[in-house]
PDB file of N, CA and C in Angstrom:
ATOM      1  N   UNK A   1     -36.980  -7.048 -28.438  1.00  0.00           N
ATOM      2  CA  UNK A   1     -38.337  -6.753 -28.019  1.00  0.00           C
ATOM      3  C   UNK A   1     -39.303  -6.926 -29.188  1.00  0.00           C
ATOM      4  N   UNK A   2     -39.069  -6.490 -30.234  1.00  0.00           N
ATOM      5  CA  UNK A   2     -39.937  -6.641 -31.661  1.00  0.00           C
ATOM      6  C   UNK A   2     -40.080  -7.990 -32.019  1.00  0.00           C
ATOM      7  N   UNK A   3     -38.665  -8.623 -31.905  1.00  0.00           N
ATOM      8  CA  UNK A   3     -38.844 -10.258 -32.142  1.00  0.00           C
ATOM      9  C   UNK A   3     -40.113 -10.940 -30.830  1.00  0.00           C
ATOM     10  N   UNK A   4     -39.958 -10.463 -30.003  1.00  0.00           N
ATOM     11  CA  UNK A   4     -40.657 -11.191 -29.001  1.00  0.00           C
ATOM     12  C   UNK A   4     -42.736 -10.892 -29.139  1.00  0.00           C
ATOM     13  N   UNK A   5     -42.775  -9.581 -29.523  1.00  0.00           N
ATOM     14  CA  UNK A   5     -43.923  -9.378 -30.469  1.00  0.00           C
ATOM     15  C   UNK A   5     -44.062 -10.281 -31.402  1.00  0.00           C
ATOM     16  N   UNK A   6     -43.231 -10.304 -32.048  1.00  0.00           N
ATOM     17  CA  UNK A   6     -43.566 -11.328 -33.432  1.00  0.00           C
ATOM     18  C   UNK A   6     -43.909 -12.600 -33.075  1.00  0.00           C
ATOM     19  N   UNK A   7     -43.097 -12.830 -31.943  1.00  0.00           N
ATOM     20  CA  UNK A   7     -43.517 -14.096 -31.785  1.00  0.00           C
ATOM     21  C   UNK A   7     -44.796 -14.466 -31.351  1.00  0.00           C
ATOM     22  N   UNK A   8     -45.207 -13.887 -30.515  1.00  0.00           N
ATOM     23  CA  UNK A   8     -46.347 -13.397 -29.385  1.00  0.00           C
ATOM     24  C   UNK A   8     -47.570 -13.530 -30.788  1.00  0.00           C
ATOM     25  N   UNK A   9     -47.185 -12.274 -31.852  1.00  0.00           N
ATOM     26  CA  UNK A   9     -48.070 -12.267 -32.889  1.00  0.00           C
ATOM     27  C   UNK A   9     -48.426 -13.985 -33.479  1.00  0.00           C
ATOM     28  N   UNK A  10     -47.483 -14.419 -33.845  1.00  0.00           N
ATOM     29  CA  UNK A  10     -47.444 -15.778 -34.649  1.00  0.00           C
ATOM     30  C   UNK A  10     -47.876 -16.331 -33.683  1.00  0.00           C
ATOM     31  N   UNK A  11     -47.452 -16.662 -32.792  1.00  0.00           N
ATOM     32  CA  UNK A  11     -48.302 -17.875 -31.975  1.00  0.00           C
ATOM     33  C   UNK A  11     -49.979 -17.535 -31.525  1.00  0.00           C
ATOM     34  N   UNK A  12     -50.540 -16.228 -30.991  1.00  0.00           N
ATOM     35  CA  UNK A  12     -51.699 -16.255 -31.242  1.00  0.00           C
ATOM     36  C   UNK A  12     -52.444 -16.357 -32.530  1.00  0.00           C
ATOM     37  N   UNK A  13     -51.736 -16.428 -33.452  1.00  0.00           N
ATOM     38  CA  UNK A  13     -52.381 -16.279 -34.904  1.00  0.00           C
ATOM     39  C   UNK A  13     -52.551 -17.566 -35.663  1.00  0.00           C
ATOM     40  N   UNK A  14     -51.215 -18.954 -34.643  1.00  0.00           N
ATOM     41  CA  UNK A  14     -51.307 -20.120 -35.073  1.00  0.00           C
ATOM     42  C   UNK A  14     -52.463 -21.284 -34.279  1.00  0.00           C
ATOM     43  N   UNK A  15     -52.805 -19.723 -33.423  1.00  0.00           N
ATOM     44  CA  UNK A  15     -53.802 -21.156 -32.424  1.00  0.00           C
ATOM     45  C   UNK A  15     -55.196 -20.726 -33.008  1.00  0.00           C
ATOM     46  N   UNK A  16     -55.112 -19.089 -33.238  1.00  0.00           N
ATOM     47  CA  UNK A  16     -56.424 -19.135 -33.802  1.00  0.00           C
ATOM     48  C   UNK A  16     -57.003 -19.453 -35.361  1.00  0.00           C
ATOM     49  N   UNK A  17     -56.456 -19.347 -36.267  1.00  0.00           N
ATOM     50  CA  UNK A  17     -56.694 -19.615 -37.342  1.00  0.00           C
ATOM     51  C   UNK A  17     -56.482 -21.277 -38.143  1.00  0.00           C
ATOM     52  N   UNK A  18     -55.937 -21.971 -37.640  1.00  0.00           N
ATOM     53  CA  UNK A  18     -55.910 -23.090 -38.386  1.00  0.00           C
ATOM     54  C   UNK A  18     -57.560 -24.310 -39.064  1.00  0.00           C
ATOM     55  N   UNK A  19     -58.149 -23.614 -37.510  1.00  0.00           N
ATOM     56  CA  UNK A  19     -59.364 -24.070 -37.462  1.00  0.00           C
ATOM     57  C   UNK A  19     -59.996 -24.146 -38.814  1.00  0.00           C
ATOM     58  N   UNK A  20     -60.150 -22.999 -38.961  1.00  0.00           N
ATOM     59  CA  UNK A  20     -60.629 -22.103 -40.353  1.00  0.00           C
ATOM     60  C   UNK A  20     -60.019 -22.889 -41.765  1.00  0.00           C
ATOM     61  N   UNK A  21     -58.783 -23.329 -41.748  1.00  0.00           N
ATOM     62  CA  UNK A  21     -58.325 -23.682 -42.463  1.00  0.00           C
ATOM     63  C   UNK A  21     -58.754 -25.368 -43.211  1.00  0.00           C
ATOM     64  N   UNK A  22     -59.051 -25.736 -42.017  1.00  0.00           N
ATOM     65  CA  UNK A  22     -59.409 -27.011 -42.453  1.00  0.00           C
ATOM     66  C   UNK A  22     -60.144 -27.491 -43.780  1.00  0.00           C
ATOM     67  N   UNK A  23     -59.988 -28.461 -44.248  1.00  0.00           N
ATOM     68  CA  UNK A  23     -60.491 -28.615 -45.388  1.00  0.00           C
ATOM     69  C   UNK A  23     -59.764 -29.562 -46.505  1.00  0.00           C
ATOM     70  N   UNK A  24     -60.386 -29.828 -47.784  1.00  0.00           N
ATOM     71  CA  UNK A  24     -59.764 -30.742 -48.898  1.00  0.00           C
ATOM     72  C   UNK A  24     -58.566 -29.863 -49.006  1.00  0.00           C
ATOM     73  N   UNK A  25     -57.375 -30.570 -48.995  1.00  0.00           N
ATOM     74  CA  UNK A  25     -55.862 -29.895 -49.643  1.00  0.00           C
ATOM     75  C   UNK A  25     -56.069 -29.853 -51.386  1.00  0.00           C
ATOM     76  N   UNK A  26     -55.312 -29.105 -51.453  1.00  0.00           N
ATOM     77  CA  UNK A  26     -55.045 -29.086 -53.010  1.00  0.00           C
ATOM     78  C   UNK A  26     -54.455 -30.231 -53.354  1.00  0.00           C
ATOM     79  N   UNK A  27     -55.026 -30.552 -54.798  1.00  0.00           N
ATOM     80  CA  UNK A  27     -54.101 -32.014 -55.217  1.00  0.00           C
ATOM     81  C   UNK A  27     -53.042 -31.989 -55.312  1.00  0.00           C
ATOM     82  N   UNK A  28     -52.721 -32.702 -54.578  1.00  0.00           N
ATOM     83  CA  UNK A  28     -50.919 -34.119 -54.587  1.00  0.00           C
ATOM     84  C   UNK A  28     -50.185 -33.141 -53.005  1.00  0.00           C
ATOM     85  N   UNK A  29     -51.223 -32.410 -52.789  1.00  0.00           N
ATOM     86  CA  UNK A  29     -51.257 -31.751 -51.123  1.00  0.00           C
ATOM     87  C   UNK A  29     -51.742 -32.761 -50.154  1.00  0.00           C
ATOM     88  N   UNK A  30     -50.993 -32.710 -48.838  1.00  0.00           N
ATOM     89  CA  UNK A  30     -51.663 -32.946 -47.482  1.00  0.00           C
ATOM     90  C   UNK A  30     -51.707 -32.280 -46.392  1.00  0.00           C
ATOM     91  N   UNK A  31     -52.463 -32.387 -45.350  1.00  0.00           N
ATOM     92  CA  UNK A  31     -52.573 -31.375 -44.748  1.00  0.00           C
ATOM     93  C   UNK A  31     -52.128 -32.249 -43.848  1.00  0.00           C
ATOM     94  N   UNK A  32     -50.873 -31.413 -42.636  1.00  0.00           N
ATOM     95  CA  UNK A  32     -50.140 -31.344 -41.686  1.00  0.00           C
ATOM     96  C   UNK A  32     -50.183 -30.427 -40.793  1.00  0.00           C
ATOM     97  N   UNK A  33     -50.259 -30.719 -39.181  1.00  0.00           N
ATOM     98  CA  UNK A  33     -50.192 -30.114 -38.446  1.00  0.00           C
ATOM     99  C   UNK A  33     -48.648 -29.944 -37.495  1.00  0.00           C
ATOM    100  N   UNK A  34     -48.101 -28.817 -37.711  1.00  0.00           N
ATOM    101  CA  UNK A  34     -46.789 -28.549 -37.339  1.00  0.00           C
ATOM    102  C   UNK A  34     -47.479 -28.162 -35.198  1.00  0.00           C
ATOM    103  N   UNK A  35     -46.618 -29.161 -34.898  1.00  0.00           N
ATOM    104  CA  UNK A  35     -46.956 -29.228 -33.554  1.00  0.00           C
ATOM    105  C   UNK A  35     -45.200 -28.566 -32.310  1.00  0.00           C
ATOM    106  N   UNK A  36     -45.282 -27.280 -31.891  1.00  0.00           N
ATOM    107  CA  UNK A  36     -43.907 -26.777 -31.272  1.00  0.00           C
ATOM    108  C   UNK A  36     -44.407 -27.030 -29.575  1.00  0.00           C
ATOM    109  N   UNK A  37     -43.272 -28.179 -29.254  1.00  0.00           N
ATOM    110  CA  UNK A  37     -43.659 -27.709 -27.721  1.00  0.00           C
ATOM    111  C   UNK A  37     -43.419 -27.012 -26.881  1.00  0.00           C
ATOM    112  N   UNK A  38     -43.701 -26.649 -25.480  1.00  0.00           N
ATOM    113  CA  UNK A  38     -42.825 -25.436 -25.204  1.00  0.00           C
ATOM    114  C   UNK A  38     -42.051 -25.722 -23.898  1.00  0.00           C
ATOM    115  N   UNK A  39     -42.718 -27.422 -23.528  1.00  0.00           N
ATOM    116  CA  UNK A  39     -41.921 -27.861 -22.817  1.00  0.00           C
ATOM    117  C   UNK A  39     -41.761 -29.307 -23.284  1.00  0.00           C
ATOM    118  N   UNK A  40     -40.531 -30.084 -23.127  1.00  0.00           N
ATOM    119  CA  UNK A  40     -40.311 -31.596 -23.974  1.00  0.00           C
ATOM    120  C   UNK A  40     -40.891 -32.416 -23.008  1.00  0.00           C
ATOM    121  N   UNK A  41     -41.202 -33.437 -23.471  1.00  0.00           N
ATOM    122  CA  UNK A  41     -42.144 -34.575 -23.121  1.00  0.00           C
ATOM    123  C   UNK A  41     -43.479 -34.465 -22.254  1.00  0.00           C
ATOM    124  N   UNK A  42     -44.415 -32.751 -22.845  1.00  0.00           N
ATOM    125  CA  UNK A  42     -45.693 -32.664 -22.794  1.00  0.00           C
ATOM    126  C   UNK A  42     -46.356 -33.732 -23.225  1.00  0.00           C
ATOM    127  N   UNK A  43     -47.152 -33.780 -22.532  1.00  0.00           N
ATOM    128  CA  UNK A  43     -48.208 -34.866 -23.096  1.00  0.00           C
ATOM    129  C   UNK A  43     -49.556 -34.361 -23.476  1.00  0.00           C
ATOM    130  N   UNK A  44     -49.909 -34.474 -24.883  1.00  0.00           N
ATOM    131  CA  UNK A  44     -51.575 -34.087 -24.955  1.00  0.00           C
ATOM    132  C   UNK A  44     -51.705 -34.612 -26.253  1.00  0.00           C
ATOM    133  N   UNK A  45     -53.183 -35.055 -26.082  1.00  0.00           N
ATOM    134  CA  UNK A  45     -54.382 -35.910 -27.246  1.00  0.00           C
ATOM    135  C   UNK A  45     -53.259 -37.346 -27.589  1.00  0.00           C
ATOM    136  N   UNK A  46     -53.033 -37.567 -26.024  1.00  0.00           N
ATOM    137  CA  UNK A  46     -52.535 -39.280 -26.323  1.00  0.00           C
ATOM    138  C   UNK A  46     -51.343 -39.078 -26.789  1.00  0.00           C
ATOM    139  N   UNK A  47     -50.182 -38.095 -27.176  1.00  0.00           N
ATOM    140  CA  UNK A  47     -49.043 -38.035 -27.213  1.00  0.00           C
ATOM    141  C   UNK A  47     -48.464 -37.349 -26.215  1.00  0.00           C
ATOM    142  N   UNK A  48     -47.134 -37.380 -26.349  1.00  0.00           N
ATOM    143  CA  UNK A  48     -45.678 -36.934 -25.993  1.00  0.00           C
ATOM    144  C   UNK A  48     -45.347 -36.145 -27.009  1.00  0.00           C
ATOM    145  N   UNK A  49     -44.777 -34.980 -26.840  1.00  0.00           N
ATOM    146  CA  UNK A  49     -44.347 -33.918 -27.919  1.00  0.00           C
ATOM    147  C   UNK A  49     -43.127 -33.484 -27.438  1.00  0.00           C
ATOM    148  N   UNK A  50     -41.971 -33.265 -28.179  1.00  0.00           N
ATOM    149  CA  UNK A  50     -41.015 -32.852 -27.933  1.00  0.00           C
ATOM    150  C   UNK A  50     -40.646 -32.204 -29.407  1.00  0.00           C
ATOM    151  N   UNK A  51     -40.314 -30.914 -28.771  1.00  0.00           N
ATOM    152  CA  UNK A  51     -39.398 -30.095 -30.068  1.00  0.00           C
ATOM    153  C   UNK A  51     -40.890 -29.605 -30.791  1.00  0.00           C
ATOM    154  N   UNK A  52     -40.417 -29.695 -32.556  1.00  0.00           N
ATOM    155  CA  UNK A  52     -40.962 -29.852 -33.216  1.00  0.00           C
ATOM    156  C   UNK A  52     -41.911 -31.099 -33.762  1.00  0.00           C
ATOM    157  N   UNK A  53     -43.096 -31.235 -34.052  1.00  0.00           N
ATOM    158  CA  UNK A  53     -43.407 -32.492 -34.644  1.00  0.00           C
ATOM    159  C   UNK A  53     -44.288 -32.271 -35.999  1.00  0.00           C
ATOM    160  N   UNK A  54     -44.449 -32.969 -36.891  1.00  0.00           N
ATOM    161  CA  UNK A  54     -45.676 -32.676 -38.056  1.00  0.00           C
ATOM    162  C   UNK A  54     -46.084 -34.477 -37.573  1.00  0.00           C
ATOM    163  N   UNK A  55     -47.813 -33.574 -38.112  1.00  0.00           N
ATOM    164  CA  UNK A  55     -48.533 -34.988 -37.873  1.00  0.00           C
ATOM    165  C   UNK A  55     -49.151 -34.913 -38.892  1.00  0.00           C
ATOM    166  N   UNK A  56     -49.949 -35.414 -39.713  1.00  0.00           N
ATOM    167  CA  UNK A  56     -50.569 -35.538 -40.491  1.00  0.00           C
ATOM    168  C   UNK A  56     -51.915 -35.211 -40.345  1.00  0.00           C
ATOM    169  N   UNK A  57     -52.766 -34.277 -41.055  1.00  0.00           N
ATOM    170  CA  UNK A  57     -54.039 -34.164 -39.996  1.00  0.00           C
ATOM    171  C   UNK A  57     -55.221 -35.315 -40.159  1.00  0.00           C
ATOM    172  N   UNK A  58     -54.703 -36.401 -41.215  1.00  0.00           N
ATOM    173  CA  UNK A  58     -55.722 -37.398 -40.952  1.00  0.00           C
ATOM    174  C   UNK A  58     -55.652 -38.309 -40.078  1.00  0.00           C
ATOM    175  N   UNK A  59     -54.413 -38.264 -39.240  1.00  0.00           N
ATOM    176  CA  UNK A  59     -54.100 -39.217 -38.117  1.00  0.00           C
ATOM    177  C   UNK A  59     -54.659 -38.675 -36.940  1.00  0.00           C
ATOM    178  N   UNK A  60     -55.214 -37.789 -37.282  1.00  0.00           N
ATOM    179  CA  UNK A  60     -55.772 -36.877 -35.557  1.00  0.00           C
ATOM    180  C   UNK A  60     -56.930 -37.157 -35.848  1.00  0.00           C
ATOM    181  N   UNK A  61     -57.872 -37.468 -35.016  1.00  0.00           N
ATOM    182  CA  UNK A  61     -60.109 -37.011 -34.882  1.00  0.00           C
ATOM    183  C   UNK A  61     -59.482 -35.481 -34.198  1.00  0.00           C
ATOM    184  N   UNK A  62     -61.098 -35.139 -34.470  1.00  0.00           N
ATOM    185  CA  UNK A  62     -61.452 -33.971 -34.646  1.00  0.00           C
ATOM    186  C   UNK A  62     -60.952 -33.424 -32.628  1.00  0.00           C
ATOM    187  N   UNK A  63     -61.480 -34.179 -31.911  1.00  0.00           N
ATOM    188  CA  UNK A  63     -61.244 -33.950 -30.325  1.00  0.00           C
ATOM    189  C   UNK A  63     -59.536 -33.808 -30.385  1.00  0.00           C
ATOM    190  N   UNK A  64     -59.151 -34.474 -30.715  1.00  0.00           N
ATOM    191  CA  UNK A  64     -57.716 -34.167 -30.670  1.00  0.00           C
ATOM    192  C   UNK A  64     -57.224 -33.204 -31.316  1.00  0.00           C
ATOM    193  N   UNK A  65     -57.587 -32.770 -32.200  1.00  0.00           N
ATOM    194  CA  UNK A  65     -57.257 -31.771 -32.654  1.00  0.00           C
ATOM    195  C   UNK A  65     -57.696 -30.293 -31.989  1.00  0.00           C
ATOM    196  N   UNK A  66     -58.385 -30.145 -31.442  1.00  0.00           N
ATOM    197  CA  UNK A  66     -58.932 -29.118 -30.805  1.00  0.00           C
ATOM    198  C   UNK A  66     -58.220 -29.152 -29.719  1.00  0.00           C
ATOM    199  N   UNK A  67     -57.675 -30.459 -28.785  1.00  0.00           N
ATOM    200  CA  UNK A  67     -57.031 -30.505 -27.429  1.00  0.00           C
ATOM    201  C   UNK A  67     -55.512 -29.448 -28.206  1.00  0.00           C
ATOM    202  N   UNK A  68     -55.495 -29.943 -29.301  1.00  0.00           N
ATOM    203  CA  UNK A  68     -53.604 -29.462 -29.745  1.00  0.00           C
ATOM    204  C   UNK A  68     -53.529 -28.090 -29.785  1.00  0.00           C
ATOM    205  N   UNK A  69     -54.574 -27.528 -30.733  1.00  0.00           N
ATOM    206  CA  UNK A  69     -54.592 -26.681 -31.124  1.00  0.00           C
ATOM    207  C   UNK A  69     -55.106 -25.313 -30.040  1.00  0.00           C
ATOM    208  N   UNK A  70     -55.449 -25.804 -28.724  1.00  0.00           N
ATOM    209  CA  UNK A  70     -55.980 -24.586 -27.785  1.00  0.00           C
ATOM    210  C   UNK A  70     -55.035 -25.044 -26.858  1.00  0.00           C
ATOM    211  N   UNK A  71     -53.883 -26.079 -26.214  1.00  0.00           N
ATOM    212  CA  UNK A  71     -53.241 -25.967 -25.157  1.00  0.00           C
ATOM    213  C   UNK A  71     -51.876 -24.927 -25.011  1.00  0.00           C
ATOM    214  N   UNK A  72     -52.297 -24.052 -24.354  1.00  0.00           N
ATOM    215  CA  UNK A  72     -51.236 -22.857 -24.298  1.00  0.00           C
ATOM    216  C   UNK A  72     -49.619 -23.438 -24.223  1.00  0.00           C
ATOM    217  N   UNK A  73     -49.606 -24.428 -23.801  1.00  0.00           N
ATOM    218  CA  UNK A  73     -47.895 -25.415 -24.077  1.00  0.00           C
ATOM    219  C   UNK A  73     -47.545 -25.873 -25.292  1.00  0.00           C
ATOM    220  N   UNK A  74     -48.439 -25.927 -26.341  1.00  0.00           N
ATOM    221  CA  UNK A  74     -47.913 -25.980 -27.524  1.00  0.00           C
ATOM    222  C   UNK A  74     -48.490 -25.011 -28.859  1.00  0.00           C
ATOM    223  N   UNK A  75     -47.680 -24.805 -29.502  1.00  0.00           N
ATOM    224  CA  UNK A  75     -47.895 -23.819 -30.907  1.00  0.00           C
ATOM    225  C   UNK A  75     -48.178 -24.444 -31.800  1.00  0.00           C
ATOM    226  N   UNK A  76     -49.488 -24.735 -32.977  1.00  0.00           N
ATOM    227  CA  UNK A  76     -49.622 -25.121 -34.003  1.00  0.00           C
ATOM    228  C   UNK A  76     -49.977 -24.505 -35.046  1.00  0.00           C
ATOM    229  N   UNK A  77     -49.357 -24.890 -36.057  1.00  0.00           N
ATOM    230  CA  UNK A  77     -49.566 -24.337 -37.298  1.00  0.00           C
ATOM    231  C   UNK A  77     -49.857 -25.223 -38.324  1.00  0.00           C
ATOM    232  N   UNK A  78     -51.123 -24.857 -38.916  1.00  0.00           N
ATOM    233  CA  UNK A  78     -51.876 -26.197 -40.247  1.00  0.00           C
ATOM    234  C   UNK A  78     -51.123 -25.669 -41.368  1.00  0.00           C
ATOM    235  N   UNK A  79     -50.439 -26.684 -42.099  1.00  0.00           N
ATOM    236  CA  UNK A  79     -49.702 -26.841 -43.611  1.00  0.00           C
ATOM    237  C   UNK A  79     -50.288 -27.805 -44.406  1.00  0.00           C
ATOM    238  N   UNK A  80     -50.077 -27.551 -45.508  1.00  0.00           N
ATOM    239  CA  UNK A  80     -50.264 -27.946 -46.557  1.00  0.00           C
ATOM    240  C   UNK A  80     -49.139 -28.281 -47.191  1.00  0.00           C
ATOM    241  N   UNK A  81     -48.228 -29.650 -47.291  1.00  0.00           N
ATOM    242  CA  UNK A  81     -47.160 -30.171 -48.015  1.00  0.00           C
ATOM    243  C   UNK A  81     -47.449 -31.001 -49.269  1.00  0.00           C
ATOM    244  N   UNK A  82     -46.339 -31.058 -50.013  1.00  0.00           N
ATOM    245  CA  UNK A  82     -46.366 -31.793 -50.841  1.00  0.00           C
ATOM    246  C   UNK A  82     -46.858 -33.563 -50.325  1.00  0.00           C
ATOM    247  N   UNK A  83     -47.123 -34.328 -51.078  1.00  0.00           N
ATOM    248  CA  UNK A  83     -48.039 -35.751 -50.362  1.00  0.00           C
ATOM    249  C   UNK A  83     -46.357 -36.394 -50.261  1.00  0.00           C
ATOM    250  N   UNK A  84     -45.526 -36.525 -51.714  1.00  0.00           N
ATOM    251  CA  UNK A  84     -44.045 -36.871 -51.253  1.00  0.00           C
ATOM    252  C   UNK A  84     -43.148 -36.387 -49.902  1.00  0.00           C
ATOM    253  N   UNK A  85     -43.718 -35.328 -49.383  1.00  0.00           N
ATOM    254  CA  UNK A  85     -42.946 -34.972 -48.268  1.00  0.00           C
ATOM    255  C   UNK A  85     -42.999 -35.068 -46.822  1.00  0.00           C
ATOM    256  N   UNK A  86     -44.245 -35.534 -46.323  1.00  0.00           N
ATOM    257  CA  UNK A  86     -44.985 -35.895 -45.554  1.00  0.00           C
ATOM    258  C   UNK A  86     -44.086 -36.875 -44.435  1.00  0.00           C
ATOM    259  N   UNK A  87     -44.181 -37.882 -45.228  1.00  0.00           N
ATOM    260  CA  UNK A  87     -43.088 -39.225 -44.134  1.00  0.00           C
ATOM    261  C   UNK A  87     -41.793 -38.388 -44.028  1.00  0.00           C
ATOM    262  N   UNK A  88     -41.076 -37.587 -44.931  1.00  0.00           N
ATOM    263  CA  UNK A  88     -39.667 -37.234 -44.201  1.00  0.00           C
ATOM    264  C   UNK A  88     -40.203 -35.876 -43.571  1.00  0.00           C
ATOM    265  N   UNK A  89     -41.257 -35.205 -43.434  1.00  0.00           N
ATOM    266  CA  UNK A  89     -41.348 -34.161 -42.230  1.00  0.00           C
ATOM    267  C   UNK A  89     -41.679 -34.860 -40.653  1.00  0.00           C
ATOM    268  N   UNK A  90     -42.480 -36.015 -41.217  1.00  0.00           N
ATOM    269  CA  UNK A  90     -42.659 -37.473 -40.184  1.00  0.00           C
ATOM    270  C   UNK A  90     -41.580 -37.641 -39.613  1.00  0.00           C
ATOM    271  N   UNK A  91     -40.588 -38.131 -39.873  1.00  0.00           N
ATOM    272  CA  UNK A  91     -39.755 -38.973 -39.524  1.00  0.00           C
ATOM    273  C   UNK A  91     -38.470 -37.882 -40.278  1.00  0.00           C
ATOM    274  N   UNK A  92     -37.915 -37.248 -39.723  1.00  0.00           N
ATOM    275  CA  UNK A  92     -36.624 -35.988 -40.176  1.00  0.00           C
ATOM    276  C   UNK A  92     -35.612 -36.982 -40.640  1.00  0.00           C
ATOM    277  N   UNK A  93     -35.593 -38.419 -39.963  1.00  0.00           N
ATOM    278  CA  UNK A  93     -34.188 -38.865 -40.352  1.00  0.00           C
ATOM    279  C   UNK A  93     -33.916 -39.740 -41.874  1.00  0.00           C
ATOM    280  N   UNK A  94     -35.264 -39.585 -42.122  1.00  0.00           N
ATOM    281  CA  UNK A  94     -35.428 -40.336 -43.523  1.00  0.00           C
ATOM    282  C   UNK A  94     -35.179 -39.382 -44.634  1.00  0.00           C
ATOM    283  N   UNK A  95     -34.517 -40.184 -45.294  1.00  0.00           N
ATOM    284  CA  UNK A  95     -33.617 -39.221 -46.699  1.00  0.00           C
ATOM    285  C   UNK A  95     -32.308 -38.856 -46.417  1.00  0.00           C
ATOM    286  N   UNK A  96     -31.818 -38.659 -45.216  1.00  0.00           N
ATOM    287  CA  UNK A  96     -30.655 -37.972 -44.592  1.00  0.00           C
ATOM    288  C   UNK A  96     -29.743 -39.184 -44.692  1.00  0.00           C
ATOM    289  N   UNK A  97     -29.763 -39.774 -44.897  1.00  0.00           N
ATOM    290  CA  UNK A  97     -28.750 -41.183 -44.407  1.00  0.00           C
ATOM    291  C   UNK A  97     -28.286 -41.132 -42.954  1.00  0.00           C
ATOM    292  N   UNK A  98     -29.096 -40.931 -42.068  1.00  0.00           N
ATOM    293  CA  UNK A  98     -28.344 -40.771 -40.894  1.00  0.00           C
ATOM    294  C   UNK A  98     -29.501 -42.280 -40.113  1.00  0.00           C
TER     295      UNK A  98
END
């Protein structure tokens, strides 16, 4: 029951605040939007989402970003990664040898 609060907590806290966040990253930072769906092969702002995804937030306009960030089917959370880490949060299978 506490976990399910928490969760409840985090996900209203990831739809409302990222907004706020926006802005220049710190250097050799980029800013990423961690996108959770809550059902697989949702579709919104011109994608398909399944699972987990990071996008990059310069690949989104601003309309799309607002569609992501308020549709109650998906959870987002704005990060700030290293700029090296970016393509393998992109793409999970890169680096892995798989």
């Amino acid at each position: 029951m506490a976990t399910a609060n928490k969760n409840q907590q985090a996900t209203k806290a990831a739809k409302t605040t990222p907004a706020a966040k926006i802005g220049a990253p710190a250097e050799g930072m980029r800013q990423v939007l961690q996108v959770i769906s809550k059902r697989d092969g949702f579709r919104r702002a011109g994608r398909e989402w399944h699972g987990t995804t990071f996008v990059p937030l310069d690949e989104l306009n601003r309309r799309q970003y607002e569609q992501l960030t308020t549709e109650p089917l998906l959870v987002t959370q704005l990060m700030e990664v290293p700029v090296d880490q970016v393509a393998e949060l992109a793409d999970p299978s890169e680096g892995t040898g798989t």
